[in-house]
N, C-alpha and C. Protein backbone atom coordinates (compact mmCIF):
# COMPACT_ATOMS: atom_id res chain seq x y z
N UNK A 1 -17.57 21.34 16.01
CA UNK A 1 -18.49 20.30 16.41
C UNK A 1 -17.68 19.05 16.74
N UNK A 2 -18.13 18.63 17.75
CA UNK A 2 -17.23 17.20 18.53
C UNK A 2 -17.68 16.21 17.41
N UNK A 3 -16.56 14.96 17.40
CA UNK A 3 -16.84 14.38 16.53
C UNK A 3 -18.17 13.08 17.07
N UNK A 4 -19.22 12.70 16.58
CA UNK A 4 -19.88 11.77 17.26
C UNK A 4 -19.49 10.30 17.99
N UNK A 5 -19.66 10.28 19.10
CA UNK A 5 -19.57 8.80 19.97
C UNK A 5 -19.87 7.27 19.08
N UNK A 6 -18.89 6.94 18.99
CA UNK A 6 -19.73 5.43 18.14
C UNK A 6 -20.42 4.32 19.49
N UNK A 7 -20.95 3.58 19.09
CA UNK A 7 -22.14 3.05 19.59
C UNK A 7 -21.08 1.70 19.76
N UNK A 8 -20.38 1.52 19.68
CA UNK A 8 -19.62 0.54 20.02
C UNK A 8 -17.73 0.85 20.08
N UNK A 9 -17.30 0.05 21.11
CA UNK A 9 -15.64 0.57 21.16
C UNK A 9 -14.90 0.71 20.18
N UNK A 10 -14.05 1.31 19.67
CA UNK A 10 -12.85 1.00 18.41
C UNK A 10 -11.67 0.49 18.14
N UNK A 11 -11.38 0.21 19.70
CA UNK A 11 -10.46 -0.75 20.32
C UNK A 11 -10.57 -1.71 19.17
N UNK A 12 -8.57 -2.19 18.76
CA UNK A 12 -8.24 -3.19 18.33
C UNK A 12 -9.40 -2.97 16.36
N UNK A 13 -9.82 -1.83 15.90
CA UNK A 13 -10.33 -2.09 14.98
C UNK A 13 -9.42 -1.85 13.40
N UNK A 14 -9.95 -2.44 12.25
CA UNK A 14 -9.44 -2.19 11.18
C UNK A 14 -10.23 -1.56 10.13
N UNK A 15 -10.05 -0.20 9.55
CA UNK A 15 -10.64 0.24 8.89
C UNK A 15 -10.87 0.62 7.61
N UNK A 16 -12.05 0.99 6.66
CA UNK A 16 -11.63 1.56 5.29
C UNK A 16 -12.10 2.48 4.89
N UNK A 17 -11.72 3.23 3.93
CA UNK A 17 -13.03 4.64 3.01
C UNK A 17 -12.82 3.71 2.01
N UNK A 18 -14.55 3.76 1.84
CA UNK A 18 -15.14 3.57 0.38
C UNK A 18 -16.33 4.66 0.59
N UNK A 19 -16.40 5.34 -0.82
CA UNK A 19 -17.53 6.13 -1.49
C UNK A 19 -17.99 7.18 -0.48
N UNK A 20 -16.95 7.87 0.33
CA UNK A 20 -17.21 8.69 1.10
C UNK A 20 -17.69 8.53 2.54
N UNK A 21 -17.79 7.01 2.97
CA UNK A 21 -17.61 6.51 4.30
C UNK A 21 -16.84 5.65 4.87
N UNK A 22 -16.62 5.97 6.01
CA UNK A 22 -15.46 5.00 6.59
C UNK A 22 -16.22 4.06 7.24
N UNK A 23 -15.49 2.65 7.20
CA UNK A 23 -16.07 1.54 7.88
C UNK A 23 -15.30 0.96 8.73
N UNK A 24 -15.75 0.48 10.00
CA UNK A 24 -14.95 0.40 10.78
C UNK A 24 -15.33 -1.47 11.66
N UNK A 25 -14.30 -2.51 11.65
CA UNK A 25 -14.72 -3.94 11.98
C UNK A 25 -13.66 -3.92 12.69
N UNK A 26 -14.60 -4.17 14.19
CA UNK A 26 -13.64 -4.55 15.35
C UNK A 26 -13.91 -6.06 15.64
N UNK A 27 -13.30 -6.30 17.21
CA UNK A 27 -14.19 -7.87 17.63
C UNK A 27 -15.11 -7.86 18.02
N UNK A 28 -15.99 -6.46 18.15
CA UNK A 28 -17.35 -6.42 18.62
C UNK A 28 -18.30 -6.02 17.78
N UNK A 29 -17.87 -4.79 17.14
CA UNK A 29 -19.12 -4.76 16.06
C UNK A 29 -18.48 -4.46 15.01
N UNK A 30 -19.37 -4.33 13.50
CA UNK A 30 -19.02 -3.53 12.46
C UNK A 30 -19.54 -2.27 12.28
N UNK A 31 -19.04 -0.89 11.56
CA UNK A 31 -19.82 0.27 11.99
C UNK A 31 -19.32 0.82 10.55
N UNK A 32 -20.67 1.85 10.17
CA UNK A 32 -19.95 2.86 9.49
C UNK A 32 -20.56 4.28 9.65
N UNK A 33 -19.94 5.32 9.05
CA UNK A 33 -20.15 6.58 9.22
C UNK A 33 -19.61 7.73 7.98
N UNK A 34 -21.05 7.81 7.57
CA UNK A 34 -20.58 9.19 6.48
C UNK A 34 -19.31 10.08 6.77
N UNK A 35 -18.60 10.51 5.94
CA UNK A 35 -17.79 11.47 6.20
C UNK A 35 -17.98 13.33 5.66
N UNK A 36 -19.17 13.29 6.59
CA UNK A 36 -19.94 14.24 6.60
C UNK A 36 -20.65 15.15 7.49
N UNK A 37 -20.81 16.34 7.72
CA UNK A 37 -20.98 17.14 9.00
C UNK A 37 -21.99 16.70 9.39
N UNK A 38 -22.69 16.35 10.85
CA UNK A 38 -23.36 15.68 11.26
C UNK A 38 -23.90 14.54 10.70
N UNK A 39 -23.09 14.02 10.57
CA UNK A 39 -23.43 11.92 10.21
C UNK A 39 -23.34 11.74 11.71
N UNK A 40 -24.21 10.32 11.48
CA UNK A 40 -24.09 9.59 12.67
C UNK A 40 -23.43 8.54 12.04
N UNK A 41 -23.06 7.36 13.40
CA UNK A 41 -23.34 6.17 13.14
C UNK A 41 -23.79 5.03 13.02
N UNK A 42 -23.44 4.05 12.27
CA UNK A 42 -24.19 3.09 11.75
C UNK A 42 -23.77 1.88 12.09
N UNK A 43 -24.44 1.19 12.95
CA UNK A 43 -24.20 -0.40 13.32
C UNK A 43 -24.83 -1.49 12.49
N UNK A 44 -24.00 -2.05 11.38
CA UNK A 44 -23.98 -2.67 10.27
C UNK A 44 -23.83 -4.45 10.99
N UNK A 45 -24.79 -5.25 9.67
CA UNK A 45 -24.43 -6.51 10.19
C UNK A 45 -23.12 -7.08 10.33
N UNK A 46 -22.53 -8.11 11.36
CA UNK A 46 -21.15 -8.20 11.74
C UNK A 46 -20.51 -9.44 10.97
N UNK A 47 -19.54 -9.40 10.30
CA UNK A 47 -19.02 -10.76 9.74
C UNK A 47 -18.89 -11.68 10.70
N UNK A 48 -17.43 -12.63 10.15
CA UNK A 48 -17.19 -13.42 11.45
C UNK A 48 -16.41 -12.50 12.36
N UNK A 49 -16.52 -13.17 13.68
CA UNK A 49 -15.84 -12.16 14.88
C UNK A 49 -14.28 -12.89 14.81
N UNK A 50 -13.30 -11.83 14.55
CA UNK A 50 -12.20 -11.88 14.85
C UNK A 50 -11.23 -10.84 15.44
N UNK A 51 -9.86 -11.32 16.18
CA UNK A 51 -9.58 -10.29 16.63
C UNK A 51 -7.79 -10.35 16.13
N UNK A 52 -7.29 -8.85 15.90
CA UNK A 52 -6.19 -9.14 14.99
C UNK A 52 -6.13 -9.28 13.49
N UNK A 53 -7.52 -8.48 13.29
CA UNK A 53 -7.51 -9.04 11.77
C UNK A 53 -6.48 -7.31 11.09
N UNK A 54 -6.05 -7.14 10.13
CA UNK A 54 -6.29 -5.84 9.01
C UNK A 54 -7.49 -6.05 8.08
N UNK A 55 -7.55 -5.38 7.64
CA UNK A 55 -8.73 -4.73 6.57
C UNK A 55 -8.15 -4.19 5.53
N UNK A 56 -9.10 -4.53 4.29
CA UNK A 56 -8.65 -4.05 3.33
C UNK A 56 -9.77 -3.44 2.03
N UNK A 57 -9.84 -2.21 1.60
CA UNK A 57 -10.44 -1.99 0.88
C UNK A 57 -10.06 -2.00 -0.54
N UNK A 58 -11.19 -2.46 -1.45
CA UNK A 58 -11.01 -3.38 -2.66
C UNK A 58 -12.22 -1.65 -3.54
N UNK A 59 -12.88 -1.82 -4.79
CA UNK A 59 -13.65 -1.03 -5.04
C UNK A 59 -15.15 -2.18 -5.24
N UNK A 60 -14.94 -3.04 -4.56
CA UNK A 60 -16.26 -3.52 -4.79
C UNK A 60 -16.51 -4.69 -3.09
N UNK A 61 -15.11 -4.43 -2.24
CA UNK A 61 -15.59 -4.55 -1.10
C UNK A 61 -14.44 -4.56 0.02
N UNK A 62 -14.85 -4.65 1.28
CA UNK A 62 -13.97 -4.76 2.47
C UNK A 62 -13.36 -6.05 2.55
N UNK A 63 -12.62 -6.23 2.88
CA UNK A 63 -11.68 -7.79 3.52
C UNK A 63 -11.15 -7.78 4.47
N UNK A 64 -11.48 -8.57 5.16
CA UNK A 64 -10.99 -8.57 6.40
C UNK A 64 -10.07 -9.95 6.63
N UNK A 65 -8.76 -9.78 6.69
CA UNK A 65 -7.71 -10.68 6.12
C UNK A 65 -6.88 -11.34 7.37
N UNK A 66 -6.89 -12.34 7.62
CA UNK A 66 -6.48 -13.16 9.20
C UNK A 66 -7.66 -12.79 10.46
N UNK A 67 -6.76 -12.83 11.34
CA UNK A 67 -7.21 -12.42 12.48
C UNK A 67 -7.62 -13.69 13.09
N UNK A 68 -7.81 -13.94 14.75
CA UNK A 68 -8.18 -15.01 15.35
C UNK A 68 -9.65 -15.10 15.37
N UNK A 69 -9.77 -16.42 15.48
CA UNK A 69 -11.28 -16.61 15.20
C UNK A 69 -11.81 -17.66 16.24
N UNK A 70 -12.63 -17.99 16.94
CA UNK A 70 -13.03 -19.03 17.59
C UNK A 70 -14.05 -20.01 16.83
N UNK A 71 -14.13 -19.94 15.57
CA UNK A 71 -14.97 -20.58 14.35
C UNK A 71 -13.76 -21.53 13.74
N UNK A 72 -13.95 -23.20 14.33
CA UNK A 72 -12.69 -23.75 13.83
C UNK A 72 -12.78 -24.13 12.30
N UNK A 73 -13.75 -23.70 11.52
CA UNK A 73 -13.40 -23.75 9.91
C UNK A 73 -13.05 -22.72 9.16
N UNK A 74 -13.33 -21.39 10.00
CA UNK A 74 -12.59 -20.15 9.19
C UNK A 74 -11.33 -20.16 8.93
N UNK A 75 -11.53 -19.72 7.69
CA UNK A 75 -10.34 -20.26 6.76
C UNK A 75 -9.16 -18.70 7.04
N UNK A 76 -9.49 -17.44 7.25
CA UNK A 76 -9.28 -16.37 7.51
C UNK A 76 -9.50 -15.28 6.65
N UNK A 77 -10.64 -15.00 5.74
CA UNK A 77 -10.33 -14.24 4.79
C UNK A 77 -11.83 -14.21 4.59
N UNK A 78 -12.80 -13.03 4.83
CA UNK A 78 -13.98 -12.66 5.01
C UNK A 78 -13.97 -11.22 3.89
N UNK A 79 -15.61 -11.28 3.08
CA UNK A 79 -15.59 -10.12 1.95
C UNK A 79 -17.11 -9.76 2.70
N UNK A 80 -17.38 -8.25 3.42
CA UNK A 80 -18.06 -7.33 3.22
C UNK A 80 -18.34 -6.70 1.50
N UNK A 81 -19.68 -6.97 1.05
CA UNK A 81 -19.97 -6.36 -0.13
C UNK A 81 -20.52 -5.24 -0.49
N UNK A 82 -20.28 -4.02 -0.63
CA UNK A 82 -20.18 -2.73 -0.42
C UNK A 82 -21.86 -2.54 -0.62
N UNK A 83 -22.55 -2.91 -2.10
CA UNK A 83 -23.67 -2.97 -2.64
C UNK A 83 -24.40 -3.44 -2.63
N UNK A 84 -24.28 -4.71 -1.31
CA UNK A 84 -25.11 -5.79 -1.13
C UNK A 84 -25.57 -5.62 0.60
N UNK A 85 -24.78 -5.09 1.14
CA UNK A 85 -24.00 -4.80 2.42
C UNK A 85 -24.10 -6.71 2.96
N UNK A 86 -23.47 -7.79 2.07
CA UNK A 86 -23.43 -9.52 2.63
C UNK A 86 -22.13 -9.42 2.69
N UNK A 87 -22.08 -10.22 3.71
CA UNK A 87 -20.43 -10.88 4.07
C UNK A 87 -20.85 -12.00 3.64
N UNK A 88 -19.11 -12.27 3.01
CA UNK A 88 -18.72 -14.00 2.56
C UNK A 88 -17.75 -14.51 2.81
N UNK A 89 -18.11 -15.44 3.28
CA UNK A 89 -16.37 -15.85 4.03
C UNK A 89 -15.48 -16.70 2.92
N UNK A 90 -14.11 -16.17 2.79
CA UNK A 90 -13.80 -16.66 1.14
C UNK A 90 -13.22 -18.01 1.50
N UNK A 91 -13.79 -18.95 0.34
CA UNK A 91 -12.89 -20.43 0.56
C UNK A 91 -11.13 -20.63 0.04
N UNK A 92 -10.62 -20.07 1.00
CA UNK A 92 -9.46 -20.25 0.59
C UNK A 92 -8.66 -21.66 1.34
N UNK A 93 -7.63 -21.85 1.02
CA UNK A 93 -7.05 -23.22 1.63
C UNK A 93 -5.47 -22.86 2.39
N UNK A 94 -5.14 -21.95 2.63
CA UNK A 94 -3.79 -21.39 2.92
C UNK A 94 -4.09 -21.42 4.46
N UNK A 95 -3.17 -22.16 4.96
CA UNK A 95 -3.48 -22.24 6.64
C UNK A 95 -2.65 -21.20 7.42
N UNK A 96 -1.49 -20.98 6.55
CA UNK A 96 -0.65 -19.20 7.40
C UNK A 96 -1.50 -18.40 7.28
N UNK A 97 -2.41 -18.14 6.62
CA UNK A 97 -3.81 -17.37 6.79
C UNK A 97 -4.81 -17.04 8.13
N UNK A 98 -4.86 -18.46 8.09
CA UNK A 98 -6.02 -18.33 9.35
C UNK A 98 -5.22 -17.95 10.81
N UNK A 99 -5.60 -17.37 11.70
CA UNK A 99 -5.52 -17.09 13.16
C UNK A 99 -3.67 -16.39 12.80
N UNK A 100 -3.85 -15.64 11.72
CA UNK A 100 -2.59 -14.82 11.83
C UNK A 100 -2.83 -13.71 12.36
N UNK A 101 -2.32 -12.96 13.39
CA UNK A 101 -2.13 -11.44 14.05
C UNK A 101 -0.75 -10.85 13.43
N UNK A 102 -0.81 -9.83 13.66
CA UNK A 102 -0.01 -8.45 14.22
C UNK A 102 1.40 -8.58 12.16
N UNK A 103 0.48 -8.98 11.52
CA UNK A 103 0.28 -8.51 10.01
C UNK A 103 -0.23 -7.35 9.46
N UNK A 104 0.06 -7.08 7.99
CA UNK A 104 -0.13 -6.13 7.84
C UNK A 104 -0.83 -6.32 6.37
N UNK A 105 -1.86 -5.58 6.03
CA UNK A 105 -2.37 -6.11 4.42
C UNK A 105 -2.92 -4.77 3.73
N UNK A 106 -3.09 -4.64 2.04
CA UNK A 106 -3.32 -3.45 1.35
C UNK A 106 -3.41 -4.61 0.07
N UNK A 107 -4.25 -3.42 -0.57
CA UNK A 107 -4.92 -3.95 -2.27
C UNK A 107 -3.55 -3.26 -3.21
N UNK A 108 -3.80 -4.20 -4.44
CA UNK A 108 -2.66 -3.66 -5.04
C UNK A 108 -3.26 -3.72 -6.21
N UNK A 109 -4.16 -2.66 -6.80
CA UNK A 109 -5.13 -2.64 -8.04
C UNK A 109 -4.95 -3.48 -9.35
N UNK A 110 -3.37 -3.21 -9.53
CA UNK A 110 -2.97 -3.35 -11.05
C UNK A 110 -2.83 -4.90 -11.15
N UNK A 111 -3.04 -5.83 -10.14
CA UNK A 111 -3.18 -7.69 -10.13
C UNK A 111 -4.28 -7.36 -9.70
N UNK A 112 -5.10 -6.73 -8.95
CA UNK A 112 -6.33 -7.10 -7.98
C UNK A 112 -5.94 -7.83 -7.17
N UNK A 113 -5.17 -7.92 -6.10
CA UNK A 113 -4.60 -8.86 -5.03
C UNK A 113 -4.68 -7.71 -4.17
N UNK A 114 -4.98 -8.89 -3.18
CA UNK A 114 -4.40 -8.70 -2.02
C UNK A 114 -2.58 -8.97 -0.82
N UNK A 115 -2.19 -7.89 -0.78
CA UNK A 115 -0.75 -8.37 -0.20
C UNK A 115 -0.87 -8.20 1.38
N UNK A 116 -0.35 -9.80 2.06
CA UNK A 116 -0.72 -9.63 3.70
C UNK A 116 1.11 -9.87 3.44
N UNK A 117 1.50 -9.16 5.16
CA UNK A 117 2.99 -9.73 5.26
C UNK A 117 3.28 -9.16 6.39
N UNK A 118 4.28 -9.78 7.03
CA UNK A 118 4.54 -10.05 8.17
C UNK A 118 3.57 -11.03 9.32
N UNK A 119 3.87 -10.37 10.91
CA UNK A 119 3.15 -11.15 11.83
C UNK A 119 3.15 -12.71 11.99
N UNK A 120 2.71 -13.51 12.53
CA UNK A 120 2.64 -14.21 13.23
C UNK A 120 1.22 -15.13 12.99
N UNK A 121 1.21 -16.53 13.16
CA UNK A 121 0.41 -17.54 13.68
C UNK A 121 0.09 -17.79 15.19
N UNK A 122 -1.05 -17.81 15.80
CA UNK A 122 -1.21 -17.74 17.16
C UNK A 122 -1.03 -16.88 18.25
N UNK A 123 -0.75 -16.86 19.24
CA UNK A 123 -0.82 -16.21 20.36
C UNK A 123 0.86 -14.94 20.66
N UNK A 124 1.58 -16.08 20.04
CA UNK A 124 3.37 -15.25 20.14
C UNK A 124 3.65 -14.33 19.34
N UNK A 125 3.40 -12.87 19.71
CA UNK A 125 3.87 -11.68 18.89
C UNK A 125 5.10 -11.84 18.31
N UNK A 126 5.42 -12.19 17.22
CA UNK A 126 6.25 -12.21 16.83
C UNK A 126 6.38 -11.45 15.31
N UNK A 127 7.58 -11.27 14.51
CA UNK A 127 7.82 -10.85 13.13
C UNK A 127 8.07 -12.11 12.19
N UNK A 128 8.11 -11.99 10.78
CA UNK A 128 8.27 -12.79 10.04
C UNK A 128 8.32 -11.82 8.74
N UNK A 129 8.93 -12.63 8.16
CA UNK A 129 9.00 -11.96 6.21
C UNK A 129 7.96 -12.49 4.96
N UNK A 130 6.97 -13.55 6.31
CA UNK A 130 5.57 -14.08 5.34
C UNK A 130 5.10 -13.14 4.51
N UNK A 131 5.02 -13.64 3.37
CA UNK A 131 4.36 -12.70 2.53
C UNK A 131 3.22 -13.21 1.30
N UNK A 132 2.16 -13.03 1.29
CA UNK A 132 1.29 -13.79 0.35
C UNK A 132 0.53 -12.88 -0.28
N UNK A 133 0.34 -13.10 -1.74
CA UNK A 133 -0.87 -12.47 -2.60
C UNK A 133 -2.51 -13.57 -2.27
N UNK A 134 -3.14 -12.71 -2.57
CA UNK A 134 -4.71 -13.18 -2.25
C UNK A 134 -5.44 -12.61 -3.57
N UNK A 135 -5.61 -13.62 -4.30
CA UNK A 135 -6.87 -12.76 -5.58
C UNK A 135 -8.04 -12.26 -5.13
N UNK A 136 -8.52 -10.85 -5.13
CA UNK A 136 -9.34 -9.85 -4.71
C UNK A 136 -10.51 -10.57 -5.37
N UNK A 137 -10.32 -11.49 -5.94
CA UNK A 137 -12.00 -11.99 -7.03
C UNK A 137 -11.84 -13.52 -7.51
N UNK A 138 -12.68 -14.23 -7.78
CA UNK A 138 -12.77 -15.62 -8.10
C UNK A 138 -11.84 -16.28 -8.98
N UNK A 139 -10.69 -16.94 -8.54
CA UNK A 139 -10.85 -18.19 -7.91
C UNK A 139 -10.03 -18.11 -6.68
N UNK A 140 -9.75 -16.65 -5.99
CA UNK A 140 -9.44 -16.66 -4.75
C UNK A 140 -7.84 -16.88 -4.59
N UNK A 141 -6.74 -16.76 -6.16
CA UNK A 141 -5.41 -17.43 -5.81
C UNK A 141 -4.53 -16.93 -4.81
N UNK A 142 -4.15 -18.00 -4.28
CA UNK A 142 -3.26 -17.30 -2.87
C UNK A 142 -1.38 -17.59 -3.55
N UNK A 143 -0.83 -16.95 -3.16
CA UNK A 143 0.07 -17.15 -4.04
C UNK A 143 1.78 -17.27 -2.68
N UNK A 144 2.31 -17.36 -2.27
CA UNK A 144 3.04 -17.09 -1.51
C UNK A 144 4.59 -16.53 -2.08
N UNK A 145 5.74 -16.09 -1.23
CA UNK A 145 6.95 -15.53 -1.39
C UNK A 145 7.66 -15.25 -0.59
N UNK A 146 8.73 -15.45 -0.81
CA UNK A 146 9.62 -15.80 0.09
C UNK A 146 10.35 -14.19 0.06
N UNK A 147 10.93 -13.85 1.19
CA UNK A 147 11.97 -12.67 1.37
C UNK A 147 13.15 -12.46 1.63
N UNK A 148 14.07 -12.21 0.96
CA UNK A 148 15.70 -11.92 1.46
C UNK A 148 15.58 -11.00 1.92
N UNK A 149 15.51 -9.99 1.25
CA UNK A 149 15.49 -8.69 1.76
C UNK A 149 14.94 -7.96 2.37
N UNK A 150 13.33 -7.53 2.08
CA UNK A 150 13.00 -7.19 3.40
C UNK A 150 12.94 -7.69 5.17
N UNK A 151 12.89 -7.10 5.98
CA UNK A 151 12.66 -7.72 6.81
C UNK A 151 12.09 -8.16 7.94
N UNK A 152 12.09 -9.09 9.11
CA UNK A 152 11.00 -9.38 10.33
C UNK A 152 10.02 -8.46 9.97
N UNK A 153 8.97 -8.48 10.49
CA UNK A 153 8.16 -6.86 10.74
C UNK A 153 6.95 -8.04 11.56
N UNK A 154 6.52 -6.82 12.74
CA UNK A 154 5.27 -6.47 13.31
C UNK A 154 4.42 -5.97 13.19
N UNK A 155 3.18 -6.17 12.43
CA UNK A 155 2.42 -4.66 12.50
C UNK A 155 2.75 -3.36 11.70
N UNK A 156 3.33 -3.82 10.27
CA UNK A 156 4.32 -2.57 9.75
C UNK A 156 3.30 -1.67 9.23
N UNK A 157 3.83 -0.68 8.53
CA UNK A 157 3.07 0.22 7.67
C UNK A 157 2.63 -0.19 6.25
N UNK A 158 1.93 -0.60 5.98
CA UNK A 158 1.71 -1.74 4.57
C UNK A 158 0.46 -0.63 3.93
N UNK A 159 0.97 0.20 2.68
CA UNK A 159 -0.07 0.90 1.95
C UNK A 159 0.32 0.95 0.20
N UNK A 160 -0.74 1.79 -0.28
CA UNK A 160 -0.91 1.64 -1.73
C UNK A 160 0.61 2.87 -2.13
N UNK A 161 1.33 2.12 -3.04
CA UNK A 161 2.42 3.30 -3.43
C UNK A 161 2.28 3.80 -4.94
N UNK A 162 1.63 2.73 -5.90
CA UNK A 162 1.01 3.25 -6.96
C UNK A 162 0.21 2.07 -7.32
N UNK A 163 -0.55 2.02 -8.50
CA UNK A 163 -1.41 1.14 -8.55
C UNK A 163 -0.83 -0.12 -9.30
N UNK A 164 0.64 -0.18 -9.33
CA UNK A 164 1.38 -1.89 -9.23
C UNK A 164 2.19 -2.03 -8.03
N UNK A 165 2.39 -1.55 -7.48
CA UNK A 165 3.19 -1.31 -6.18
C UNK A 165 2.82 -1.09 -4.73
N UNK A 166 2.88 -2.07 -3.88
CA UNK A 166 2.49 -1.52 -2.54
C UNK A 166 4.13 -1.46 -1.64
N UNK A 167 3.74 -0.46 -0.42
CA UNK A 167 4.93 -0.15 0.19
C UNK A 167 5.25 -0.39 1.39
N UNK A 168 5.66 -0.77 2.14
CA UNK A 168 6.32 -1.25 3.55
C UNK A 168 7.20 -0.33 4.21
N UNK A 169 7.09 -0.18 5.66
CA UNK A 169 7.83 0.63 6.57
C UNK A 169 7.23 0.19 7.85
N UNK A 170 8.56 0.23 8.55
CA UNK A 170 8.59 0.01 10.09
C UNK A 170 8.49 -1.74 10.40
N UNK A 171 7.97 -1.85 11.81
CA UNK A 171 7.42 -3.48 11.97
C UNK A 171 8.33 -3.88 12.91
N UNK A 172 9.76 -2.88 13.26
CA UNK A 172 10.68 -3.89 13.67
C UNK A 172 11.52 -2.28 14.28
N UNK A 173 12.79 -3.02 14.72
CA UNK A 173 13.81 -2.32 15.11
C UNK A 173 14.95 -2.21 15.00
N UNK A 174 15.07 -2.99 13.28
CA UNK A 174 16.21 -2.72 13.12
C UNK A 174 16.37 -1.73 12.32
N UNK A 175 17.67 -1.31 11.40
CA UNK A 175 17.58 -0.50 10.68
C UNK A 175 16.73 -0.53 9.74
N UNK A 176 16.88 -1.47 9.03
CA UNK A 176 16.11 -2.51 8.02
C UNK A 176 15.05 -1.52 7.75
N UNK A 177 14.46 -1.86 9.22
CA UNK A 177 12.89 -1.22 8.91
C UNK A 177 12.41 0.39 8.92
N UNK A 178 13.37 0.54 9.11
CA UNK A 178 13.47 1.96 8.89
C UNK A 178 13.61 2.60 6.98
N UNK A 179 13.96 1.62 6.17
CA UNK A 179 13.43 1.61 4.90
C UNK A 179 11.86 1.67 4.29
N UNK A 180 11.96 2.02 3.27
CA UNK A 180 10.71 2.13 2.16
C UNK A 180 10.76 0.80 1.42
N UNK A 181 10.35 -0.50 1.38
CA UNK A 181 10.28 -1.36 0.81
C UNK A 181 9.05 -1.56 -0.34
N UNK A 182 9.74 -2.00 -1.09
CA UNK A 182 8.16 -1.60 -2.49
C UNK A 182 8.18 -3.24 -3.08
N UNK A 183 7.02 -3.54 -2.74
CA UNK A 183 6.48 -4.81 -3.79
C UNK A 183 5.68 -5.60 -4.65
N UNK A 184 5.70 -5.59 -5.72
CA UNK A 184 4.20 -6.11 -6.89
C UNK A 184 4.78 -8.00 -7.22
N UNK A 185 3.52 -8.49 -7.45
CA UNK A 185 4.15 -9.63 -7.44
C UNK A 185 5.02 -10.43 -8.33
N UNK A 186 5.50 -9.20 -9.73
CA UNK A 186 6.07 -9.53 -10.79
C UNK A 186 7.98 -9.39 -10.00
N UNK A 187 7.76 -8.06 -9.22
CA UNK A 187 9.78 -7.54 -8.92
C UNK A 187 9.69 -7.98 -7.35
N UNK A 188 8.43 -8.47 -6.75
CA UNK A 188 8.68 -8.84 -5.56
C UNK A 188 9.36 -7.92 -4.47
N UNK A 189 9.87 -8.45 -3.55
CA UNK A 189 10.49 -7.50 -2.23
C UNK A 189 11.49 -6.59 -3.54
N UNK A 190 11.97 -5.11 -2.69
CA UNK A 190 13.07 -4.87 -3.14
C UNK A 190 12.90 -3.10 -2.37
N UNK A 191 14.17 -2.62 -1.87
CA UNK A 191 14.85 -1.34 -1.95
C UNK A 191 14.38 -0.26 -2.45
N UNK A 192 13.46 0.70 -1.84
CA UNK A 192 12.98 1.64 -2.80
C UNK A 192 13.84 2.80 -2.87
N UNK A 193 14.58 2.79 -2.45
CA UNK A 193 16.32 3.67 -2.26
C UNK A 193 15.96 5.08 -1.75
């Protein structure tokens, strides 16, 4: 069985599984869809519209972390609530946040943070070794860090490696990135050998 047509493009989208569906927030709509033989899909109310954002799934909701916005007070950091299905746009104060692209972000259970890193401010694709924690829950701490070691990245591979540890690959062209980089916010960047 073909898989079903979504009702809107997927172009440029960032996605998550929670509870057996995937959700999917582009710059046009938000969508989700059982992961189940004949599910359809579902055109869900839309946060703020941004484009360039990642996504991140939490167990009590989606985040949708940077991305450009044409809303000049978004701060960059929007919570889909799994059980409520409300978006909230989080008050954070970190301005490398807002209208960042071609980053990369993942939950890191064992702080409840959020880790964004790499990418760019504005329009110039570029790499960087930005790297910031985001508290997944109230009072929102954003935490920042600096990098020796890892390095530039675009768009890297940024996922869960255990539940204190998230992991990094690619982004770039040097060798560099051709490493497994592992980081929690206690040992920070480092060599996963």
């Amino acid at each position: 069985m073909p898989a079903p047509k979504p009702p809107a493009s997927l172009d440029n989208s960032c996605t998550v599984i929670h509870d057996n569906t995937l959700y999917s927030f582009t710059p046009d709509a938000f969508l989700s869809i059982p992961l189940a033989d004949s599910a359809k899909w579902k055109k869900l109310q839309p946060g703020v519209k941004v484009t360039g954002a990642s996504c991140v799934g939490t167990p009590a909701g989606l985040y949708v972390v940077g991305g450009k916005s044409d809303v000049a007070d978004y701060p960059g950091l929007q919570k889909y609530t799994y059980s409520t299905g409300n978006w909230t746009t989080v008050p954070i104060s970190e301005a490398q946040i807002k209208n960042r692209q071609w980053h990369s972000s993942t939950y890191i259970p064992a702080d409840d943070v959020i880790l964004l890193y790499g990418g760019s401010v504005g329009d110039a694709r570029s790499g960087s070794t930005t790297t910031f924690t985001i508290g997944a829950s109230e009072p929102w701490t954003v935490r920042s860090y600096g990098s020796v070691l890892a390095p530039p990245a675009v768009s890297p591979i940024l996922m869960s490696w255990s539940g204190a540890d998230a992991a990094m690959i690619g982004g770039g062209t040097d060798p560099q990135n051709t490493k497994v980089w592992l980081f929690n916010p206690n040992a920070q960047w480092r060599d996963s050998g």
